[in-house]
Protein backbone atom coordinates (compact mmCIF):
# COMPACT_ATOMS: atom_id res chain seq x y z
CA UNK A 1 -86.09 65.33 -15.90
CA UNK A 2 -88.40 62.49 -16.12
CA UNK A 3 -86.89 59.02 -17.80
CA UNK A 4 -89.29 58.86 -20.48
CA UNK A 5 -88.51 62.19 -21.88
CA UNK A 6 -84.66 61.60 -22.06
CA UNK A 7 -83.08 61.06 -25.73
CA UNK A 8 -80.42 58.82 -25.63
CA UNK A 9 -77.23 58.43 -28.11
CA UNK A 10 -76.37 54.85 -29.02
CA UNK A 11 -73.01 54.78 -30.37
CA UNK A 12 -71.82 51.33 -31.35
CA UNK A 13 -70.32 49.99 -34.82
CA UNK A 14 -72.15 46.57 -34.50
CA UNK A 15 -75.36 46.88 -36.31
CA UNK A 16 -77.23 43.84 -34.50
CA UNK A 17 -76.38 45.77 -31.09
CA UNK A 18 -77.03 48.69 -32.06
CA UNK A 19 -80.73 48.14 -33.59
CA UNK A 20 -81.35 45.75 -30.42
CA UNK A 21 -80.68 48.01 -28.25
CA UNK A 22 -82.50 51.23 -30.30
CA UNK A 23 -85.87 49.49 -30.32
CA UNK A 24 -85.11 48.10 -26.02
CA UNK A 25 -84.49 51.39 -25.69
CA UNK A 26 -87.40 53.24 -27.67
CA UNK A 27 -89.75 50.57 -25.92
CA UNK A 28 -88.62 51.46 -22.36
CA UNK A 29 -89.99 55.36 -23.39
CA UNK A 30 -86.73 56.86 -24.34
CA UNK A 31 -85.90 59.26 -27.47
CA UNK A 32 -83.27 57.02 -29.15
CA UNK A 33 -80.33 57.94 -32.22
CA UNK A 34 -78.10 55.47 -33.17
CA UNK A 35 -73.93 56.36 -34.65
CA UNK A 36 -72.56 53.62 -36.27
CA UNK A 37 -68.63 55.16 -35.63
CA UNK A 38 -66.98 57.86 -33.48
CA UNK A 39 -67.20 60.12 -36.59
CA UNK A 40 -71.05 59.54 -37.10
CA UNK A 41 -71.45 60.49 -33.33
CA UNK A 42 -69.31 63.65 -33.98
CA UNK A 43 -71.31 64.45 -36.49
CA UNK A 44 -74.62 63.87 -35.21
CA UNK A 45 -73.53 65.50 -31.70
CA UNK A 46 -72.71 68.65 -34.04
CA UNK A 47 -76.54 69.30 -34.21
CA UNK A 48 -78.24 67.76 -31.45
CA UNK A 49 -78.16 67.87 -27.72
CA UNK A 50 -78.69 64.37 -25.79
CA UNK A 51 -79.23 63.31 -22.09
CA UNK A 52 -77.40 60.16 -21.93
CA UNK A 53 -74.77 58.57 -24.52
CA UNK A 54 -74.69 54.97 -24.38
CA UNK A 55 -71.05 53.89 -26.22
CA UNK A 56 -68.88 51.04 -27.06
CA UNK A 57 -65.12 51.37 -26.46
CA UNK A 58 -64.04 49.22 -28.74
CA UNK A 59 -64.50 50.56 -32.67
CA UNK A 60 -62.65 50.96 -35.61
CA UNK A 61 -61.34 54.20 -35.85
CA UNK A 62 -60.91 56.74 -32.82
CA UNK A 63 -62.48 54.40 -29.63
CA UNK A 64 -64.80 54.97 -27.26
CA UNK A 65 -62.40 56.26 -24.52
CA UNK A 66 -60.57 58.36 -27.30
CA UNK A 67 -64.10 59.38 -27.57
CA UNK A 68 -65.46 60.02 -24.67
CA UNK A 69 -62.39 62.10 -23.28
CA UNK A 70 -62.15 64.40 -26.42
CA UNK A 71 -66.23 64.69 -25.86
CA UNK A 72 -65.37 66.07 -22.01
CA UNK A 73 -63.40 69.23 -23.43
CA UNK A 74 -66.95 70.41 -24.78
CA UNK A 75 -69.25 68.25 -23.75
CA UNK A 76 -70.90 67.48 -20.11
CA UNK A 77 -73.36 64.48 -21.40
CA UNK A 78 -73.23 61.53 -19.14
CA UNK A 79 -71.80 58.79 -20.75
CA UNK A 80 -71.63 54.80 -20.02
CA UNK A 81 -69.48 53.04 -21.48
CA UNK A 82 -69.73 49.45 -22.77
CA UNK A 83 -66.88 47.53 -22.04
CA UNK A 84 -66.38 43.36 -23.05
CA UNK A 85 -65.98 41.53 -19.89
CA UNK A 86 -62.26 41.82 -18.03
CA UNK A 87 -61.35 44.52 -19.99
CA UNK A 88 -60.64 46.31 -16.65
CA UNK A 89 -57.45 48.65 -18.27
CA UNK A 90 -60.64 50.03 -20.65
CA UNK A 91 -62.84 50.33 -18.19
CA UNK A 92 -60.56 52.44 -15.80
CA UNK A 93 -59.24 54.05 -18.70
CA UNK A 94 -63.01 55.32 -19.32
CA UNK A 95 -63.67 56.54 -16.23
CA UNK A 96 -60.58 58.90 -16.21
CA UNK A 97 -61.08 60.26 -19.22
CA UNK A 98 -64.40 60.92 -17.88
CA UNK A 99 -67.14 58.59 -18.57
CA UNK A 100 -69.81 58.60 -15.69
CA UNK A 101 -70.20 54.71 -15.32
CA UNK A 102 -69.40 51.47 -17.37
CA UNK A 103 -71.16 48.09 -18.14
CA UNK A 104 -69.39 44.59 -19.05
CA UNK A 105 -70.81 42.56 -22.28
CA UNK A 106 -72.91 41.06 -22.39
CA UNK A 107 -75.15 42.63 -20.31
CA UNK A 108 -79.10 42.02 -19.34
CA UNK A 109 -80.90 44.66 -21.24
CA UNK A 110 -82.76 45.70 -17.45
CA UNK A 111 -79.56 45.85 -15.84
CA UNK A 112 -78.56 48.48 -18.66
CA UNK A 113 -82.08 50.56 -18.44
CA UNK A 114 -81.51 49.95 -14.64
CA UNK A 115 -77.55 52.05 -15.17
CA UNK A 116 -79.02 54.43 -17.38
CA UNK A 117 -82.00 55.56 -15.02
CA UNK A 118 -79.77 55.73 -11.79
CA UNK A 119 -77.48 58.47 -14.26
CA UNK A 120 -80.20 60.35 -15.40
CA UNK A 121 -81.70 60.62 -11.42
CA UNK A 122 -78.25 62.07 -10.89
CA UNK A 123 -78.02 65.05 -12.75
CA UNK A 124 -78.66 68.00 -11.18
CA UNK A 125 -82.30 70.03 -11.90
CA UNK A 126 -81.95 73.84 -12.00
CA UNK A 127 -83.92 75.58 -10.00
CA UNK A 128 -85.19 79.52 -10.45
CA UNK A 129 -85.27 80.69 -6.89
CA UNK A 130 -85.28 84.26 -5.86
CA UNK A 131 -83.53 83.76 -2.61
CA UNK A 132 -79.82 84.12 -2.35
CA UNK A 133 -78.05 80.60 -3.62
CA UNK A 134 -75.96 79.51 -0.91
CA UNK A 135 -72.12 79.48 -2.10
CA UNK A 136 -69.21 77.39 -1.20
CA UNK A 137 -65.87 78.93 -2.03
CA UNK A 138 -63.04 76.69 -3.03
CA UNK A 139 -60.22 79.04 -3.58
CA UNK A 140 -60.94 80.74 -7.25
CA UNK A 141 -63.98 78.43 -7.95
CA UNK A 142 -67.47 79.34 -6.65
CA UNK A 143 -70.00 76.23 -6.60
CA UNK A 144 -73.80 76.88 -6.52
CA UNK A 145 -75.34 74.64 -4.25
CA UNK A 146 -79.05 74.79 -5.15
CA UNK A 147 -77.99 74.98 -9.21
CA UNK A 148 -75.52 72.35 -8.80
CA UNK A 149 -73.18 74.76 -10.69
CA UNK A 150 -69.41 75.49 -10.44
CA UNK A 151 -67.69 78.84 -11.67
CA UNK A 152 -64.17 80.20 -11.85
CA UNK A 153 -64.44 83.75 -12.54
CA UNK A 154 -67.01 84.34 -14.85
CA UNK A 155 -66.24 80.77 -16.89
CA UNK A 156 -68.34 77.80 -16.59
CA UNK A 157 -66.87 74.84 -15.12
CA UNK A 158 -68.17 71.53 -16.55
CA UNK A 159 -69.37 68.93 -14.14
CA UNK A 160 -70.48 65.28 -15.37
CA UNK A 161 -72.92 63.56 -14.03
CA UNK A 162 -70.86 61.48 -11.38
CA UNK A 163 -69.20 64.89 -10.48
CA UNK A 164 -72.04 66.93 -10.00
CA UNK A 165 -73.36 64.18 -7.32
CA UNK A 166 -70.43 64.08 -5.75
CA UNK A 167 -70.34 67.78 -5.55
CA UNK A 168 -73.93 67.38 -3.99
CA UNK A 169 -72.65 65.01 -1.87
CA UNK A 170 -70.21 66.52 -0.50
CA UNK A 171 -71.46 70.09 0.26
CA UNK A 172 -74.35 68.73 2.18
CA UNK A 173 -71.49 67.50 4.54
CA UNK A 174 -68.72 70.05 4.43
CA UNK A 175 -66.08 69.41 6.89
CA UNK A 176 -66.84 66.10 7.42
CA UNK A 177 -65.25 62.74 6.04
CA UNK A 178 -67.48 60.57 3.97
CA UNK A 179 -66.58 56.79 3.53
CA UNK A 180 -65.78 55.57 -0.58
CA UNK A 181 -68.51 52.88 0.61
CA UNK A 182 -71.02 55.51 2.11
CA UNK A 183 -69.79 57.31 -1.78
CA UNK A 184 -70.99 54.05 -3.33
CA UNK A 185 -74.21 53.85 -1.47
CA UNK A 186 -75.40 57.44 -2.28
CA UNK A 187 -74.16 57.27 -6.03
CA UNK A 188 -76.63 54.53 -6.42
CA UNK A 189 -73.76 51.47 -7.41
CA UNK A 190 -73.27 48.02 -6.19
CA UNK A 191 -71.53 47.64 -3.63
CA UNK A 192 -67.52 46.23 -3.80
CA UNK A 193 -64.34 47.40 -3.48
CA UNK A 194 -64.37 48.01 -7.94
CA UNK A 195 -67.04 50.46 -7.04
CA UNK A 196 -64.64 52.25 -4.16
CA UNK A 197 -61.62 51.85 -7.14
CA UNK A 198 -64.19 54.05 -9.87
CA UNK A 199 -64.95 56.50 -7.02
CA UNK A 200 -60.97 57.04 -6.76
CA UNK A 201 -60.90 57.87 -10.34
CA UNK A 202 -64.02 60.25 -9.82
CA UNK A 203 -62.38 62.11 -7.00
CA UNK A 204 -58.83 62.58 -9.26
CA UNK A 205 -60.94 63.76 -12.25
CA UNK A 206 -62.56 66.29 -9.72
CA UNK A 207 -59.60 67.28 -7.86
CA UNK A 208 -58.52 68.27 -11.47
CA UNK A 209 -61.15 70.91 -11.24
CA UNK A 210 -61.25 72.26 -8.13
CA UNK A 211 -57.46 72.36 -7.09
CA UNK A 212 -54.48 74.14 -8.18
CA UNK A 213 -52.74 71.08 -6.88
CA UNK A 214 -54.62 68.09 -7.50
CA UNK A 215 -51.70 65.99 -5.95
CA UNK A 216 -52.07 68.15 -2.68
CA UNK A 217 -55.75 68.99 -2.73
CA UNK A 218 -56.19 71.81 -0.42
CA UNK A 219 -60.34 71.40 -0.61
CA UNK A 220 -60.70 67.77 -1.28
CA UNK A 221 -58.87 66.08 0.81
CA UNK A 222 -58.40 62.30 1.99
CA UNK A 223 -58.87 61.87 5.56
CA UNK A 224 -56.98 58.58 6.65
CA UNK A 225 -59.11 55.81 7.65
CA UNK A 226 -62.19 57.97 6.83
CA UNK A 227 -62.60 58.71 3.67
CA UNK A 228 -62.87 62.11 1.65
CA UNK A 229 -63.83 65.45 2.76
CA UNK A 230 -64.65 68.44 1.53
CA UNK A 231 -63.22 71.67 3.03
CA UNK A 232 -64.62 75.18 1.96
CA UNK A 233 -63.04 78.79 2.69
């Protein structure tokens, strides 16, 4: 997916932001719709798929986390959230209910394109190969490495953006333990032990999905001193 061809969901109840950052947006080469509530975005998400929703957490009504985690049940859409600055109960909050990344207001309109690109670089491209895709078994749950696809059974498993790296991530290296700062690095964030904090809310959020345990994880486990690892059948 190229940038320019994205369309992005702007969901935020203050008009002023909201029409700022619509036209920033639309003049950086994006496909832009703007929600004024959580139930306008409902509504508008009823009919029309996005690449990237760009939401405030807090709005009258339902909130952006309330949002965002009643959004993962259906939804895979990568989401950042827009926090005001210290909140850092919302923005941990947003990244377990699964929101792929988070930015403090106010913000500098290129450090927001800046978030937005380095999400959309991370979602994963299908391919349409005719060779065999190589497949890593976690228990019940088959992931597709070339598709960057996860199954149980014959269901779907939804991956967000942040997940679906990480799942890249990790099956490049299987059996080996990879840092939370080498995690940082190759997600593309800055660097700082809040970044190594969101990636521990990342891995929980995944461990939901992959383990029938996530308090014991028996495929994605933490090696002391090391890091994470992933460990196949």
């Amino acid at each position: 997916m190229s940038d320019v061809d994205a369309h992005l969901l702007i969901v935020d109840d203050d008009e002023r932001i909201r029409d700022l950052l619509k036209k920033f947006l639309m003049r950086s080469g994006f496909l832009v719709t703007a929600a004024r509530d959580a139930a306008h975005a409902r509504r508008v998400l009823s009919g029309l798929d996005f690449d990237l929703i760009v939401m405030d957490v807090m709005m009258p009504g339902e909130d952006g986390v309330s949002l965002t985690r009643a959004l993962r049940e259906t939804h895979d859409t990568p989401i950042l959230l827009l926090t005001a600055r210290g909140e850092t109960e919302h923005r941990i909050a947003g990244l377990e209910a699964g929101a792929d990344d988070y930015l403090a207001k106010p913000f500098e309109p290129k450090e927001l394109l800046l978030r937005i690109n380095a999400i959309l670089r991370r979602m994963p491209e299908t391919t349409a190969q005719d060779t065999a895709a190589k497949i890593l078994h976690l228990g019940p749950i088959r992931y597709d490495i070339e598709r960057g696809e996860m199954w149980q059974g014959e269901e779907p498993v939804r991956l967000t953006a942040t997940e679906s790296q990480l799942m890249k991530i990790f099956s490049a290296q299987p059996g080996e333990p990879i840092s939370r700062s080498k995690l940082v690095e190759d997600l593309g964030r800055d660097k700082g032990q809040a970044q190594e904090r969101a990636v521990d809310v990342q891995i929980t959020r995944l461990r939901r999905k992959i383990e029938q345990d996530p308090k014991q994880p028996r495929y994605l486990q933490t090696v002391r001193g090391a890091g994470y690892m992933l460990a196949p059948d």
